[in-house]
PDB file of N, CA and C in Angstrom:
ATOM      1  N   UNK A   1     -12.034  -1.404  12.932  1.00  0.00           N
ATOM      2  CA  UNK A   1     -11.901  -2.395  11.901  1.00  0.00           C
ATOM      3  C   UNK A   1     -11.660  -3.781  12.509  1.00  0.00           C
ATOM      4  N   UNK A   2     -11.047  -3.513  13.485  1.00  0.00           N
ATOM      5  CA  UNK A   2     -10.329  -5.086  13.909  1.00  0.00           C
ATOM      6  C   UNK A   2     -11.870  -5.857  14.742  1.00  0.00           C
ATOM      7  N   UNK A   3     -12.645  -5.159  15.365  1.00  0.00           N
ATOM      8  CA  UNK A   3     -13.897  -5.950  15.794  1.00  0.00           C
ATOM      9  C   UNK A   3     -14.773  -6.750  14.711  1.00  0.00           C
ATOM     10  N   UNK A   4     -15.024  -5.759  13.377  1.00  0.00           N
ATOM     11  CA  UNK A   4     -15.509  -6.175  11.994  1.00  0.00           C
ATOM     12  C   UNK A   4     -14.508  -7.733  11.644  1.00  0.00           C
ATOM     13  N   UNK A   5     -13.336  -7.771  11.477  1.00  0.00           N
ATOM     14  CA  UNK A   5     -12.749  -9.652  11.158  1.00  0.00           C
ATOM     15  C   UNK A   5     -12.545 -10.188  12.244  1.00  0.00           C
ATOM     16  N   UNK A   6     -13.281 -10.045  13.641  1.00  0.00           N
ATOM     17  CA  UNK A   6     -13.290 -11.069  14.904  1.00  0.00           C
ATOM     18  C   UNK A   6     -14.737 -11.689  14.074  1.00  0.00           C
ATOM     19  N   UNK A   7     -15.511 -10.587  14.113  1.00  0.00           N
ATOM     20  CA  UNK A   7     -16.564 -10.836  14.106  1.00  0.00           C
ATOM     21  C   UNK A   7     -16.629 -12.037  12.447  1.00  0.00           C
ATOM     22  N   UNK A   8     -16.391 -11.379  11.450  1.00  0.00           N
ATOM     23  CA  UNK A   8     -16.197 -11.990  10.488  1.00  0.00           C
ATOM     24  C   UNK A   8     -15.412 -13.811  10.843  1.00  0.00           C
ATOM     25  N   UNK A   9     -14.318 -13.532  11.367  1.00  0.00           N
ATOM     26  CA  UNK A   9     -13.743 -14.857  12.284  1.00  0.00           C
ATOM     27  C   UNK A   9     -15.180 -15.968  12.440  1.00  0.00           C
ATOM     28  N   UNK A  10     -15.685 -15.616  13.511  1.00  0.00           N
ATOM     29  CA  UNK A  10     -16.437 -15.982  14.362  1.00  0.00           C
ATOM     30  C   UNK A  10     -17.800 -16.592  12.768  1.00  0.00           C
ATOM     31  N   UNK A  11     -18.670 -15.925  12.328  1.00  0.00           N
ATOM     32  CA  UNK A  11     -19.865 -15.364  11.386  1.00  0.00           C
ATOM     33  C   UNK A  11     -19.245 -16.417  10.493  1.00  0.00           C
ATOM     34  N   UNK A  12     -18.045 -16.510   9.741  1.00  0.00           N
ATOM     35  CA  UNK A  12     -17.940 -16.808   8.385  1.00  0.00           C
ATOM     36  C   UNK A  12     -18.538 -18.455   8.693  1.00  0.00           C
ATOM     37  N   UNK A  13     -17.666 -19.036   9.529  1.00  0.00           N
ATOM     38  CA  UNK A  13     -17.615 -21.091   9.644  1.00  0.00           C
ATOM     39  C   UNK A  13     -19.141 -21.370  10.095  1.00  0.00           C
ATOM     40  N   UNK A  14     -19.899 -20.256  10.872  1.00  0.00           N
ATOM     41  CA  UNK A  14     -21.457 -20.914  11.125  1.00  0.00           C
ATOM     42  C   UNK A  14     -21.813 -20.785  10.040  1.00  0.00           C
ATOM     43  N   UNK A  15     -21.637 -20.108   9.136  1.00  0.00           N
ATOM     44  CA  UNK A  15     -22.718 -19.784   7.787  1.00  0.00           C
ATOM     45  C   UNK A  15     -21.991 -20.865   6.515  1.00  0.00           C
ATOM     46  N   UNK A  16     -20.781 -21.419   6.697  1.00  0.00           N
ATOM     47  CA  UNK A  16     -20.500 -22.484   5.954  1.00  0.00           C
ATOM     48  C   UNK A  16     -19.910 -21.408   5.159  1.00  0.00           C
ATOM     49  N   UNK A  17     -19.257 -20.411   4.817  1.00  0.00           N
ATOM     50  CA  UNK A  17     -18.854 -19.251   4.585  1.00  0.00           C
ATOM     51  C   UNK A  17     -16.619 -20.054   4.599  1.00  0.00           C
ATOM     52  N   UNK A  18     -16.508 -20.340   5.307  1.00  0.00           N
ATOM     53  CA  UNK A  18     -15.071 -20.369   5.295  1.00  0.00           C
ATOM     54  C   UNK A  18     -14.912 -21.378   6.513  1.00  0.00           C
ATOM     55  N   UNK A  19     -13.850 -22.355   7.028  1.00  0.00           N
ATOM     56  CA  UNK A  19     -13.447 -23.232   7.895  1.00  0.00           C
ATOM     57  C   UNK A  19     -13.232 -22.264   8.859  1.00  0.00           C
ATOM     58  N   UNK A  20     -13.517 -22.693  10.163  1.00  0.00           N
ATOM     59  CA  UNK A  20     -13.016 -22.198  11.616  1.00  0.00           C
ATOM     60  C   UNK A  20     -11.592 -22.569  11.367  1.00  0.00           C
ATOM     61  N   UNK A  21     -10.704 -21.640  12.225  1.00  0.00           N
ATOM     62  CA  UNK A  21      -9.427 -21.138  12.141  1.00  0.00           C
ATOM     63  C   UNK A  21      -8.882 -22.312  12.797  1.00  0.00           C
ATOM     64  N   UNK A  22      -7.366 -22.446  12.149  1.00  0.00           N
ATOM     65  CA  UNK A  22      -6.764 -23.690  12.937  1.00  0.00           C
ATOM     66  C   UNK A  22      -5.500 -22.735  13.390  1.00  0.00           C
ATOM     67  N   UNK A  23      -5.837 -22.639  15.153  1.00  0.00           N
ATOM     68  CA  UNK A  23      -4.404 -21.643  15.835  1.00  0.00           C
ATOM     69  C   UNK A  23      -4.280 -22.927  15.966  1.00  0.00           C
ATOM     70  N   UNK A  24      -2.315 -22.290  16.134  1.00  0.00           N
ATOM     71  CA  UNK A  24      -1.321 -23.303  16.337  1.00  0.00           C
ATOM     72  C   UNK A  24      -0.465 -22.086  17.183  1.00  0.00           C
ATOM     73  N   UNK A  25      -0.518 -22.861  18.223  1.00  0.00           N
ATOM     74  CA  UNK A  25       0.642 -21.801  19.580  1.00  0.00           C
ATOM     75  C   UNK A  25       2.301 -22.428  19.186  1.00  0.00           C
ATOM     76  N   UNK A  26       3.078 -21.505  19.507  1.00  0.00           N
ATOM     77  CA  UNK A  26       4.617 -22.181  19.672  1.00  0.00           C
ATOM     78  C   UNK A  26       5.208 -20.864  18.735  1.00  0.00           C
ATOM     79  N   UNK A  27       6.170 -21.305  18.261  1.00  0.00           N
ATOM     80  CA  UNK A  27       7.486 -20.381  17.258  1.00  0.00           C
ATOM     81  C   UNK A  27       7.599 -21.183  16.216  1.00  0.00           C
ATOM     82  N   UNK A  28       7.624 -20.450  15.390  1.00  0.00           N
ATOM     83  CA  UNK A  28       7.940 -20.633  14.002  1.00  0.00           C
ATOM     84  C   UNK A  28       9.078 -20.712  13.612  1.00  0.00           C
ATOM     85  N   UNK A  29       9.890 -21.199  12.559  1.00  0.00           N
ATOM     86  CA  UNK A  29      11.371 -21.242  12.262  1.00  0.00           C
ATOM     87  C   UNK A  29      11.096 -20.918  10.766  1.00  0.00           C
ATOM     88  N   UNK A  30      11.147 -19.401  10.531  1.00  0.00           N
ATOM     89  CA  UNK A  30      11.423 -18.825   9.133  1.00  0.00           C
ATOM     90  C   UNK A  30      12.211 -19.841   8.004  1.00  0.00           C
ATOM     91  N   UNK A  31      11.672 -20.173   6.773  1.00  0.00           N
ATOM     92  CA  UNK A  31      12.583 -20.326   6.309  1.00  0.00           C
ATOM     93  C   UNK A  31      13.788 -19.258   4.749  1.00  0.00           C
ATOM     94  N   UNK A  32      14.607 -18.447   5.862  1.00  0.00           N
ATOM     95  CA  UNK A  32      15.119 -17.805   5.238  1.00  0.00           C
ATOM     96  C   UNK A  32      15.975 -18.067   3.763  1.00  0.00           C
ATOM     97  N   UNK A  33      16.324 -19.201   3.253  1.00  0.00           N
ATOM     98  CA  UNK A  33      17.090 -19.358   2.412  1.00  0.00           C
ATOM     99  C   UNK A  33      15.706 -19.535   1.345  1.00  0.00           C
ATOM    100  N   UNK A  34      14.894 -20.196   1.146  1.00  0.00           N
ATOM    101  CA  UNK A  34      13.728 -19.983   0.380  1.00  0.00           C
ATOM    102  C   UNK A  34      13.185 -18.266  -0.034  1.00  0.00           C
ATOM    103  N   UNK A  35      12.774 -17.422   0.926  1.00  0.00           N
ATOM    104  CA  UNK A  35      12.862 -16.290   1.333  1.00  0.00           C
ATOM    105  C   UNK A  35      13.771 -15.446   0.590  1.00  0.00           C
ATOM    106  N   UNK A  36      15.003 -15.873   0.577  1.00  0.00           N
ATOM    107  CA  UNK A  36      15.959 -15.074   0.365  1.00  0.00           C
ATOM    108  C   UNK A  36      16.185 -15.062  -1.566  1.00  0.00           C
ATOM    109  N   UNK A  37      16.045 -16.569  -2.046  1.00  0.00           N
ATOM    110  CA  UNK A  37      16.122 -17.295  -3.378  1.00  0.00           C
ATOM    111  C   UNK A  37      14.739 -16.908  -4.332  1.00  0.00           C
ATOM    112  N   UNK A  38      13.802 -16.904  -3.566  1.00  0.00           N
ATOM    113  CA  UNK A  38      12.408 -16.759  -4.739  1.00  0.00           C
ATOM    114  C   UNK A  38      11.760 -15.599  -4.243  1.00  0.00           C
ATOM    115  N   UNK A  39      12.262 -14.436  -3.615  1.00  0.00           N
ATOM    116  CA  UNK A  39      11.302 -13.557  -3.312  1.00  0.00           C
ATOM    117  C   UNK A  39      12.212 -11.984  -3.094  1.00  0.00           C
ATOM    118  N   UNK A  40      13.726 -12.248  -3.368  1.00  0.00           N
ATOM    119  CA  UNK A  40      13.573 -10.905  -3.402  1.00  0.00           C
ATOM    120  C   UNK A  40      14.852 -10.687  -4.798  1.00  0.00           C
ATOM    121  N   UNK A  41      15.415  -9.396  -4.789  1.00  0.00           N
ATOM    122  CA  UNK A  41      15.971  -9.095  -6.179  1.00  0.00           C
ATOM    123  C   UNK A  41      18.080 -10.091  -6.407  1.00  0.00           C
ATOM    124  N   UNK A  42      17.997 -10.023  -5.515  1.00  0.00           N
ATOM    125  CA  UNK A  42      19.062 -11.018  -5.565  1.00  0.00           C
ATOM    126  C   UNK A  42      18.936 -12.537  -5.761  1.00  0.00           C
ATOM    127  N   UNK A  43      17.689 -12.960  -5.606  1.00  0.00           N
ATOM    128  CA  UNK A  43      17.436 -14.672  -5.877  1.00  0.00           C
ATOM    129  C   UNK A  43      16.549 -14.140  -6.987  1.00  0.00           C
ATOM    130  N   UNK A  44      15.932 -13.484  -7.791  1.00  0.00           N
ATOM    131  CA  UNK A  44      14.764 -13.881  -9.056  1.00  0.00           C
ATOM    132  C   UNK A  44      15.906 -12.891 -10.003  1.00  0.00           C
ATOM    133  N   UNK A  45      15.711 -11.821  -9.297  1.00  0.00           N
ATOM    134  CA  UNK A  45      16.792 -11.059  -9.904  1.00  0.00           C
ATOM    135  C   UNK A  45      16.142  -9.735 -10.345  1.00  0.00           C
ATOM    136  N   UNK A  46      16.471  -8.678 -11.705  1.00  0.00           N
ATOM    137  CA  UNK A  46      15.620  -7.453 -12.030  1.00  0.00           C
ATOM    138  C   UNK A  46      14.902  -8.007 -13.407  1.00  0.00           C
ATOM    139  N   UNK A  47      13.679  -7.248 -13.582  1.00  0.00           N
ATOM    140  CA  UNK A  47      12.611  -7.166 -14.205  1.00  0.00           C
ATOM    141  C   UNK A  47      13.700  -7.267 -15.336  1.00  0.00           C
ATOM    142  N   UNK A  48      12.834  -7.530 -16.903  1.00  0.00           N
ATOM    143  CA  UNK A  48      13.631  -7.078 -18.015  1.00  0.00           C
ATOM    144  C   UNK A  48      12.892  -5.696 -18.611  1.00  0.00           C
ATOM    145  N   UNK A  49      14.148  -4.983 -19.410  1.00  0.00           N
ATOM    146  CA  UNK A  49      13.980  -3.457 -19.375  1.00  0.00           C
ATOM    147  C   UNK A  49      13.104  -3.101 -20.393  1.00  0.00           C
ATOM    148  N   UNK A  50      12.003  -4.387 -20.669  1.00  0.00           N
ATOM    149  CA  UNK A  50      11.175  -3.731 -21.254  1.00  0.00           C
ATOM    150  C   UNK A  50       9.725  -3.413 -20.435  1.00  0.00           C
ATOM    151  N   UNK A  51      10.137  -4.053 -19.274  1.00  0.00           N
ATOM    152  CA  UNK A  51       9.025  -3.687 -18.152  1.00  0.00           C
ATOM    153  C   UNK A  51       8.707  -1.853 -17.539  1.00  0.00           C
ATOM    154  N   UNK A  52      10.334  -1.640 -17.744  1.00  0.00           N
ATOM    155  CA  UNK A  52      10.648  -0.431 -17.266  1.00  0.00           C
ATOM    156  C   UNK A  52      10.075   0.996 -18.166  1.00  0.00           C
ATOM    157  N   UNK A  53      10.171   0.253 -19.543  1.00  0.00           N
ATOM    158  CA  UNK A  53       9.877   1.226 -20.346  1.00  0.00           C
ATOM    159  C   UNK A  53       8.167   0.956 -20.735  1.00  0.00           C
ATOM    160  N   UNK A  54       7.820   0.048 -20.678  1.00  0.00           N
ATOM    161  CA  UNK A  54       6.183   0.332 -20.870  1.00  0.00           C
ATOM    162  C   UNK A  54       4.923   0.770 -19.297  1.00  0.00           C
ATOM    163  N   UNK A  55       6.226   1.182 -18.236  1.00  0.00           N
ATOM    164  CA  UNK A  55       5.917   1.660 -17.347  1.00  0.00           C
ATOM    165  C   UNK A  55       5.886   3.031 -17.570  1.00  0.00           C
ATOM    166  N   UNK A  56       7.061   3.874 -18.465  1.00  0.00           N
ATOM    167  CA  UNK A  56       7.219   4.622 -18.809  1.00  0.00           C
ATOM    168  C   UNK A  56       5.662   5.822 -18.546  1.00  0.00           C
ATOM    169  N   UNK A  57       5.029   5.316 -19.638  1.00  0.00           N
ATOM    170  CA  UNK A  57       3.617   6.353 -19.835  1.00  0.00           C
ATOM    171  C   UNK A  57       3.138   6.765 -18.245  1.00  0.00           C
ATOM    172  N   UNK A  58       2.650   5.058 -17.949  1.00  0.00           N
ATOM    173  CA  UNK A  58       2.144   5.136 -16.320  1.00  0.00           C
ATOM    174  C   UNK A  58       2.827   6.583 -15.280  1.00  0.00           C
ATOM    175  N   UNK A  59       4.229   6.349 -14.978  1.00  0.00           N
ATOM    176  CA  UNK A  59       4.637   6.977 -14.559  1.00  0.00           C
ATOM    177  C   UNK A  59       4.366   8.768 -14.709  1.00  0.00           C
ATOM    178  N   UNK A  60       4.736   8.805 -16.038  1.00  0.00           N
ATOM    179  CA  UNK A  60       4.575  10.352 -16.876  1.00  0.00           C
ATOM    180  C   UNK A  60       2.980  10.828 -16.125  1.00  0.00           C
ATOM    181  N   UNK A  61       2.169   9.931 -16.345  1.00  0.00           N
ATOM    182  CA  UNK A  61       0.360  10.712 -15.914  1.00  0.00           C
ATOM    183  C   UNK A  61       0.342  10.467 -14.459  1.00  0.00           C
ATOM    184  N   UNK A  62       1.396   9.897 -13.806  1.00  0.00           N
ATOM    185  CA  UNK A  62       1.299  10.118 -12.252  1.00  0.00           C
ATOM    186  C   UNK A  62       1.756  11.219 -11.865  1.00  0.00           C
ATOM    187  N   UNK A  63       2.870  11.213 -12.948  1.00  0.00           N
ATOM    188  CA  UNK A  63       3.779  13.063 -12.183  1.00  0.00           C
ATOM    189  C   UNK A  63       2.913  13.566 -12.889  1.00  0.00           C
ATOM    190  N   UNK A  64       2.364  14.055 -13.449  1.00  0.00           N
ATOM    191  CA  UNK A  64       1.442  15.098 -14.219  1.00  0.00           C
ATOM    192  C   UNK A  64       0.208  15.305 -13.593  1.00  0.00           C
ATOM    193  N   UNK A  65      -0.447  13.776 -12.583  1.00  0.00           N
ATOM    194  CA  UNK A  65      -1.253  14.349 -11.938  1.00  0.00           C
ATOM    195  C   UNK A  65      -1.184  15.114 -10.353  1.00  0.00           C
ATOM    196  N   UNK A  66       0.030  14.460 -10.277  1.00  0.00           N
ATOM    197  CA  UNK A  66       0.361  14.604  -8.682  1.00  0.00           C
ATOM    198  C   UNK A  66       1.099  16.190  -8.762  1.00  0.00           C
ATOM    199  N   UNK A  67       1.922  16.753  -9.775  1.00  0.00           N
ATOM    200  CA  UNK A  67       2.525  17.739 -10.268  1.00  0.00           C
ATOM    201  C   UNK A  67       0.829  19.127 -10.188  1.00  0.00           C
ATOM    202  N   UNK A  68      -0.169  18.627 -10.380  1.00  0.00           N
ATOM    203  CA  UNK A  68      -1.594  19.298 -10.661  1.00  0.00           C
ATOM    204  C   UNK A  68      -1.949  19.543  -9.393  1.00  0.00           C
ATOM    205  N   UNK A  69      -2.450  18.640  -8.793  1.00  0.00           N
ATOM    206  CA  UNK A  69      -1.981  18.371  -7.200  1.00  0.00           C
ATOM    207  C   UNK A  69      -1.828  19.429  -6.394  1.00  0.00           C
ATOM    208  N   UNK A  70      -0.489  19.373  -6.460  1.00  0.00           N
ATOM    209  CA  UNK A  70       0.788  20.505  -5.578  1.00  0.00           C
ATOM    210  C   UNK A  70       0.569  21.476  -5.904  1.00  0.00           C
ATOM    211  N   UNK A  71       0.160  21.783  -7.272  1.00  0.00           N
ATOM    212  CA  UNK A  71       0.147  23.112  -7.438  1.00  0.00           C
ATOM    213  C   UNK A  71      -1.058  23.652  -7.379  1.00  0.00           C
ATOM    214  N   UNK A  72      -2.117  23.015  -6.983  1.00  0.00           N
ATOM    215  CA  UNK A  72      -3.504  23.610  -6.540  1.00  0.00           C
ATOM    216  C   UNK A  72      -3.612  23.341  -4.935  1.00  0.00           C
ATOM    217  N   UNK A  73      -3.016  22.661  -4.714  1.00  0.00           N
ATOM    218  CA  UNK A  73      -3.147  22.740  -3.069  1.00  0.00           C
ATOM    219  C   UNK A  73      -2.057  24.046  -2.461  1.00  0.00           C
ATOM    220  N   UNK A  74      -0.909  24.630  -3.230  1.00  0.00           N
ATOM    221  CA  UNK A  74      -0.455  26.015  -2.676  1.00  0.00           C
ATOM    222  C   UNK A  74      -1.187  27.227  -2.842  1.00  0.00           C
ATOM    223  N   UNK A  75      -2.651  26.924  -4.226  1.00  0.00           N
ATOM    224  CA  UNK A  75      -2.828  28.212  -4.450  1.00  0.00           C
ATOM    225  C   UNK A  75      -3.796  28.447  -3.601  1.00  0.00           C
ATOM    226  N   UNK A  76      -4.397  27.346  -2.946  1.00  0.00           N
ATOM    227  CA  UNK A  76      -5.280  27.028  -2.170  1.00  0.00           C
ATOM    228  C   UNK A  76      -4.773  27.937  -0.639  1.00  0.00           C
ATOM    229  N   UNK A  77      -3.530  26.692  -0.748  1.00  0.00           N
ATOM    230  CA  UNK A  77      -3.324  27.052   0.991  1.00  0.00           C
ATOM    231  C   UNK A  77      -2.350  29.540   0.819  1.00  0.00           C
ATOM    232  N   UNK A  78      -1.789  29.478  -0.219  1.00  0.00           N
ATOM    233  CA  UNK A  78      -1.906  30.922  -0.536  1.00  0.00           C
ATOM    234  C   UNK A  78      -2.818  32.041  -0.951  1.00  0.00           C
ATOM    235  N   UNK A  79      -4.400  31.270  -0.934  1.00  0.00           N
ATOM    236  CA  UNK A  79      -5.659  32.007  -0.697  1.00  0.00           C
ATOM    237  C   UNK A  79      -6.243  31.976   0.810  1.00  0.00           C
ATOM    238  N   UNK A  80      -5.979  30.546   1.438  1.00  0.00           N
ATOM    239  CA  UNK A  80      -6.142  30.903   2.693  1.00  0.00           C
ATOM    240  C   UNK A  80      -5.311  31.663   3.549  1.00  0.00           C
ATOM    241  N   UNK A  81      -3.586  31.939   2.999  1.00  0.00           N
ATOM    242  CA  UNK A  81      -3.129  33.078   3.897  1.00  0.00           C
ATOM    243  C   UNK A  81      -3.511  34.149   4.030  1.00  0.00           C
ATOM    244  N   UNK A  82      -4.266  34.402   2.859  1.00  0.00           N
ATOM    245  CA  UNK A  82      -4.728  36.527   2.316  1.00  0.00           C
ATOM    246  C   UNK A  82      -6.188  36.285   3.148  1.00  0.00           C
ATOM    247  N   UNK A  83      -7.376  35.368   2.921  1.00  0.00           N
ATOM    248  CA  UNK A  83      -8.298  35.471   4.120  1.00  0.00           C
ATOM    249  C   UNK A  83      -8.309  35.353   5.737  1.00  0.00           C
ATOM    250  N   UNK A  84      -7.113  34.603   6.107  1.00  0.00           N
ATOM    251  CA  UNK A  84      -7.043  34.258   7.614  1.00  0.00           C
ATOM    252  C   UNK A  84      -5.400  35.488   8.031  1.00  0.00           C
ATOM    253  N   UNK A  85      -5.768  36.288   7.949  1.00  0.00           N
ATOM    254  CA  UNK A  85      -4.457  37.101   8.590  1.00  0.00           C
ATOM    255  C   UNK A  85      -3.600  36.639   9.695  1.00  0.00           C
ATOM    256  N   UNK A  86      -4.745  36.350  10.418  1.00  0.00           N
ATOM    257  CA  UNK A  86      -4.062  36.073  12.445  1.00  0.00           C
ATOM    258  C   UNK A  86      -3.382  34.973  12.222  1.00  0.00           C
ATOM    259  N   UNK A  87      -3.649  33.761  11.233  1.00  0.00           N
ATOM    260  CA  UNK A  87      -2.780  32.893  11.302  1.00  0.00           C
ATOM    261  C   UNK A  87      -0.922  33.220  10.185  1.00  0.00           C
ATOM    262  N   UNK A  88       0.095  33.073  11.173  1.00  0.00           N
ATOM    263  CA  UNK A  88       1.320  33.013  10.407  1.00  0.00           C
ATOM    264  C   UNK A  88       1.643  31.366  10.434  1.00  0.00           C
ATOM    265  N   UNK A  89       2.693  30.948   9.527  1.00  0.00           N
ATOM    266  CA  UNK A  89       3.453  29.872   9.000  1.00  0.00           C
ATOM    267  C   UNK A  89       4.569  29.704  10.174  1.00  0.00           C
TER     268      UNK A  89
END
């Protein structure tokens, strides 16, 4: 993958596609108090709880599919124990 966005790098600025890259060498100085204020749950803070509940459904058809899942991949892997004998767990 990583040869595909050199290459892309390189391809995009001849074709007028995107600006050639502006590196800048040195260290960076994070700015943590920004960071800290607009981006995580102590500076914006929690969702309101009606986010939580119209997530609700979403959630329910994830366990229901992932729940489908599990239980066809044991009957699976407990049909391949009864054909492959030589192999044990």
């Amino acid at each position: 993958m990583f040869p595909i966005i050199v290459l892309a790098i390189i391809l995009a600025p001849m074709f007028s596609e995107a600006p050639w890259p502006d590196i800048q060498w040195g260290i960076t100085k994070p700015d943590f108090v920004t960071m800290f204020t607009e981006y995580t749950v102590f500076g914006v803070g929690l969702p309101p709880m009606t986010m939580y509940l119209t997530a609700i459904p979403t959630v329910l058809a994830a366990y229901i599919v992932l729940f489908g899942d599990v239980l066809q991949s044991k009957s699976i892997l407990e049909e391949a124990d009864e054909a492959r004998q030589d192999e044990k767990n």
